[in-house]
C-alpha atoms as a PDB file:
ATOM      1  CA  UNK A   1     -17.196 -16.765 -46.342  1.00  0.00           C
ATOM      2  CA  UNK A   2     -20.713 -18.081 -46.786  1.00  0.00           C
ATOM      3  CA  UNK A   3     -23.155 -16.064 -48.670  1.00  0.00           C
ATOM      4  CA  UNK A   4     -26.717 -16.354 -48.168  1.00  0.00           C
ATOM      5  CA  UNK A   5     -29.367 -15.381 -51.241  1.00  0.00           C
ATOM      6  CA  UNK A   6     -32.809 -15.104 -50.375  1.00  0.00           C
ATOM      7  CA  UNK A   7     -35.724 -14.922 -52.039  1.00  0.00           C
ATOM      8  CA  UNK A   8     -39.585 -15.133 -52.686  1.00  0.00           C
ATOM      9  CA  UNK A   9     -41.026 -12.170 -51.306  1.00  0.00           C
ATOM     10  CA  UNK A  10     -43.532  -9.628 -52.494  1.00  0.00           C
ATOM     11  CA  UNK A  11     -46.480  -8.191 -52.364  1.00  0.00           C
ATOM     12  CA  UNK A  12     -49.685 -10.002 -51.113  1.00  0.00           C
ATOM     13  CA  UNK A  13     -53.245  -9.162 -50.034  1.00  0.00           C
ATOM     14  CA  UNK A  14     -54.232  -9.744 -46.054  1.00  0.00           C
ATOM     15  CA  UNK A  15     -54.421 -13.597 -45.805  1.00  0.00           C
ATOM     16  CA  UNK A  16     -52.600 -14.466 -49.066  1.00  0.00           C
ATOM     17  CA  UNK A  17     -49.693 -17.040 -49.120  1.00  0.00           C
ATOM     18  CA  UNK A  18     -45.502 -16.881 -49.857  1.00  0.00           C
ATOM     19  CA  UNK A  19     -42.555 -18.988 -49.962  1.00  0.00           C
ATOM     20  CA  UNK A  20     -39.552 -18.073 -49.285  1.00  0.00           C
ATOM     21  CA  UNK A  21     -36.192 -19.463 -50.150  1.00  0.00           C
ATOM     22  CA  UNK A  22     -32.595 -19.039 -48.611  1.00  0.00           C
ATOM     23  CA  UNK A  23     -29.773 -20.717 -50.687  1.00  0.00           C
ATOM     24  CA  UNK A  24     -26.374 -20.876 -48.665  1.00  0.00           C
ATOM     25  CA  UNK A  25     -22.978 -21.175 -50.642  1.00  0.00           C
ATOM     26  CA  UNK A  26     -19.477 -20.817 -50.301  1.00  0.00           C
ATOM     27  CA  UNK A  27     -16.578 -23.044 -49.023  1.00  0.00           C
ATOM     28  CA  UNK A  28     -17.396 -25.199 -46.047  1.00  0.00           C
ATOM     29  CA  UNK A  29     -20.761 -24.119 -45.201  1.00  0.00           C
ATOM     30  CA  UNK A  30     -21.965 -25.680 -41.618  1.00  0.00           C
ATOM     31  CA  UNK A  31     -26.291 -26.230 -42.185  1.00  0.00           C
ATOM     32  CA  UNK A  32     -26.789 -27.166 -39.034  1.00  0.00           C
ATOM     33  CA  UNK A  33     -29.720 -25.196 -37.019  1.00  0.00           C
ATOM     34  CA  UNK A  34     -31.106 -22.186 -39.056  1.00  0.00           C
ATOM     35  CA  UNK A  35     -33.566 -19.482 -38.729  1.00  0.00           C
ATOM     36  CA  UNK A  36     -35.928 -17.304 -40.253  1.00  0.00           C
ATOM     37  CA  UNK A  37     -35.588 -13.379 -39.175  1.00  0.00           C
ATOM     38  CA  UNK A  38     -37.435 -10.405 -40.192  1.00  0.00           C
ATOM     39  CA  UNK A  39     -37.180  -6.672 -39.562  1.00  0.00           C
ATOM     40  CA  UNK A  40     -38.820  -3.357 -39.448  1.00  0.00           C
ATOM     41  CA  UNK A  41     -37.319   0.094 -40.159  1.00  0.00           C
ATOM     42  CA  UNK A  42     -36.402   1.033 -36.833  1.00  0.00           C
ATOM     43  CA  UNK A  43     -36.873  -1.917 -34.556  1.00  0.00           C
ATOM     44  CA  UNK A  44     -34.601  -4.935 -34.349  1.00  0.00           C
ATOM     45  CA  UNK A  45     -33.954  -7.882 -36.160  1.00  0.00           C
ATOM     46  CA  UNK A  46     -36.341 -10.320 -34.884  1.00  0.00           C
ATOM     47  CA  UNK A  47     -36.569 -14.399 -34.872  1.00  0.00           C
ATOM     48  CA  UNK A  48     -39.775 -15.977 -36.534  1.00  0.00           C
ATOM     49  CA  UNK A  49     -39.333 -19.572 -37.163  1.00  0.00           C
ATOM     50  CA  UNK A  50     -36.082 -21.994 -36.594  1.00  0.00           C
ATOM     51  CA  UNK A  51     -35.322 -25.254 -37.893  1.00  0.00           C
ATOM     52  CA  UNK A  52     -32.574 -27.348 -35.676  1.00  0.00           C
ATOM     53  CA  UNK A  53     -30.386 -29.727 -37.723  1.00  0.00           C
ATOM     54  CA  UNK A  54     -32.372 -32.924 -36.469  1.00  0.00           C
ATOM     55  CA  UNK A  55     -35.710 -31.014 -38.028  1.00  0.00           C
ATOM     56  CA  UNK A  56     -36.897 -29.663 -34.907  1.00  0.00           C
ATOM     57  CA  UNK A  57     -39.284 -26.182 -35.566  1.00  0.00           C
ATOM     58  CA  UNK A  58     -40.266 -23.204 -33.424  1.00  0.00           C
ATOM     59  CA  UNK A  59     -42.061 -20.378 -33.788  1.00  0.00           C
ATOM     60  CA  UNK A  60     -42.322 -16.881 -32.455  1.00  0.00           C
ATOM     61  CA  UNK A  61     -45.663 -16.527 -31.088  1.00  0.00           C
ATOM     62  CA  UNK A  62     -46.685 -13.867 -33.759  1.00  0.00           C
ATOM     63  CA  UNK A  63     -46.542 -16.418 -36.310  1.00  0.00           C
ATOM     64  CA  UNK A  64     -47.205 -20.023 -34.796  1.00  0.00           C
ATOM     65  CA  UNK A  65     -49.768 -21.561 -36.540  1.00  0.00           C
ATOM     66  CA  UNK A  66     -49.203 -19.785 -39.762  1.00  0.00           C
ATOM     67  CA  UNK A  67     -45.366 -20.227 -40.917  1.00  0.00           C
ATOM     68  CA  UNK A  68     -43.848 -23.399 -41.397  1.00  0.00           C
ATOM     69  CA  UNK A  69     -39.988 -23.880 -41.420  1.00  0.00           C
ATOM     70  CA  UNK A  70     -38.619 -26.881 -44.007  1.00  0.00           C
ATOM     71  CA  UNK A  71     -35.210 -27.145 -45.346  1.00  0.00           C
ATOM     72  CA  UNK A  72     -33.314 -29.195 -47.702  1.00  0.00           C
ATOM     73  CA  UNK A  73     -29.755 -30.094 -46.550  1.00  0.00           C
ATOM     74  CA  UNK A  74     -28.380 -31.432 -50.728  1.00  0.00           C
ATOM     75  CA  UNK A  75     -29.391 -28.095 -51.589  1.00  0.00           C
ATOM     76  CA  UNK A  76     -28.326 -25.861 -48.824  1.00  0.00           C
ATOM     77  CA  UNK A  77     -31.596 -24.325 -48.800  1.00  0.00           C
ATOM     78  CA  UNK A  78     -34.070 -23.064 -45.866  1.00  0.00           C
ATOM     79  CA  UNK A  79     -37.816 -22.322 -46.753  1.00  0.00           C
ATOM     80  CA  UNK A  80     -40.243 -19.922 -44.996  1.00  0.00           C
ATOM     81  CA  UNK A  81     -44.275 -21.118 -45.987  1.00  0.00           C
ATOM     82  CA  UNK A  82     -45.907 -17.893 -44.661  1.00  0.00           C
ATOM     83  CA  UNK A  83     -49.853 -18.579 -44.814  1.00  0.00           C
ATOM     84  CA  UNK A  84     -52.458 -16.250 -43.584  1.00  0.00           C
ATOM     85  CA  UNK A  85     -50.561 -13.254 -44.047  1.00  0.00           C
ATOM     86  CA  UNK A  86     -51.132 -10.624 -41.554  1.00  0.00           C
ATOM     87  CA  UNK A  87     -50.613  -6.325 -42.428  1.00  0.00           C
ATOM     88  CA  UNK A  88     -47.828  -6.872 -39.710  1.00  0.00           C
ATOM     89  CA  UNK A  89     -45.720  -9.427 -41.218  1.00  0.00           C
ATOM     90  CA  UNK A  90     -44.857  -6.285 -43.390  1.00  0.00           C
ATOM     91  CA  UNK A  91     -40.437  -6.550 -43.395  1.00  0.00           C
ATOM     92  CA  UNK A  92     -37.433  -7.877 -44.995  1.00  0.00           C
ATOM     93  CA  UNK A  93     -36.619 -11.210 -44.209  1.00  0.00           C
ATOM     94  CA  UNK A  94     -33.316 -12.890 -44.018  1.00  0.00           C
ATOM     95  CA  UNK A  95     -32.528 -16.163 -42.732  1.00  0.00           C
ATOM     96  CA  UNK A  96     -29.020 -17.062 -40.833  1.00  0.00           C
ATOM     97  CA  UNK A  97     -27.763 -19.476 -38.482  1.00  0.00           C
ATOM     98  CA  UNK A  98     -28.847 -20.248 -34.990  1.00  0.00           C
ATOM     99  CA  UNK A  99     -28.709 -19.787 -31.715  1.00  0.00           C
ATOM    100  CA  UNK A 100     -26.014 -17.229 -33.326  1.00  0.00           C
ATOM    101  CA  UNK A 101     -26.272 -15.480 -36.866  1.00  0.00           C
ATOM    102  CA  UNK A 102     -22.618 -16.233 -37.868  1.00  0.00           C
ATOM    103  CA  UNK A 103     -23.394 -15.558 -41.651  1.00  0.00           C
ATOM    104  CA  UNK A 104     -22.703 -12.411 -43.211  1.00  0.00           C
ATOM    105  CA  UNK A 105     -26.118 -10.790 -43.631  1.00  0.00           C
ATOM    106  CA  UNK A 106     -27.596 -11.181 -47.301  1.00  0.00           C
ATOM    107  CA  UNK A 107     -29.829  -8.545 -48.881  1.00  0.00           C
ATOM    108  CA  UNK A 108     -32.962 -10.212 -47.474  1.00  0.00           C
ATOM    109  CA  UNK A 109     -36.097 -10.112 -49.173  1.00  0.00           C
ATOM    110  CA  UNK A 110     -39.202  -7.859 -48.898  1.00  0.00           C
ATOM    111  CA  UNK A 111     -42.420  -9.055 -47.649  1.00  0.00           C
ATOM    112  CA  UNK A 112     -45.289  -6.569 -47.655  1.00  0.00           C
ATOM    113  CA  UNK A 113     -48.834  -7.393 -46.935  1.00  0.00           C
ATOM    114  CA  UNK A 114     -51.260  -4.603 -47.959  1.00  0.00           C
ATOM    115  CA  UNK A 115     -54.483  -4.943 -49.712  1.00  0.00           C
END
């Protein structure tokens, strides 16, 4: 089973800067295209950024321009450079696999933007 830890988030004025971090472990864990979710109380989990295994990025709309998606394969790690920041990038953000989240969901980590 492949546990997923992220990390990095906070709180941050309107147009501040985070990083976060996802760190994947466990027996046989497959890296290959990963993505960067977020969610809301009461709406759904939603896509913001992916990273394909050849390095390929994409971006939901709401956040093109302002995320970037990196990853390092040795260390099993996915990163989430969120510049900018917006009021409604407010959420918890948890990163899993793609086109399918096959991990088990980690605890995420809170982003809030508020000045």
């Amino acid at each position: 089973q492949v546990q997923v830890v992220e990390s990095g988030g906070g709180l941050v004025q309107p147009g501040g800067s985070l990083r976060l971090s996802c760190v994947a472990s466990g027996r046989n864990v497959i890296f290959n295209h990963l993505g960067w979710y977020r969610q809301v109380p009461g709406k759904e989990r939603e896509l913001v950024a992916a990273i394909l295994s050849n390095g390929f990025t994409h971006y939901a709309d709401s956040v093109k321009g302002r995320f970037t998606i990196s990853r390092n394969n040795a260390k099993k790690t996915v990163y989430l450079q969120m510049n900018n920041l917006e009021p409604e990038d407010t959420a918890v953000y948890y990163c899993n696999t793609r086109p399918d989240p096959v991990w088990r969901w980690g605890q995420g980590t809170q982003v809030t933007v508020s000045s």
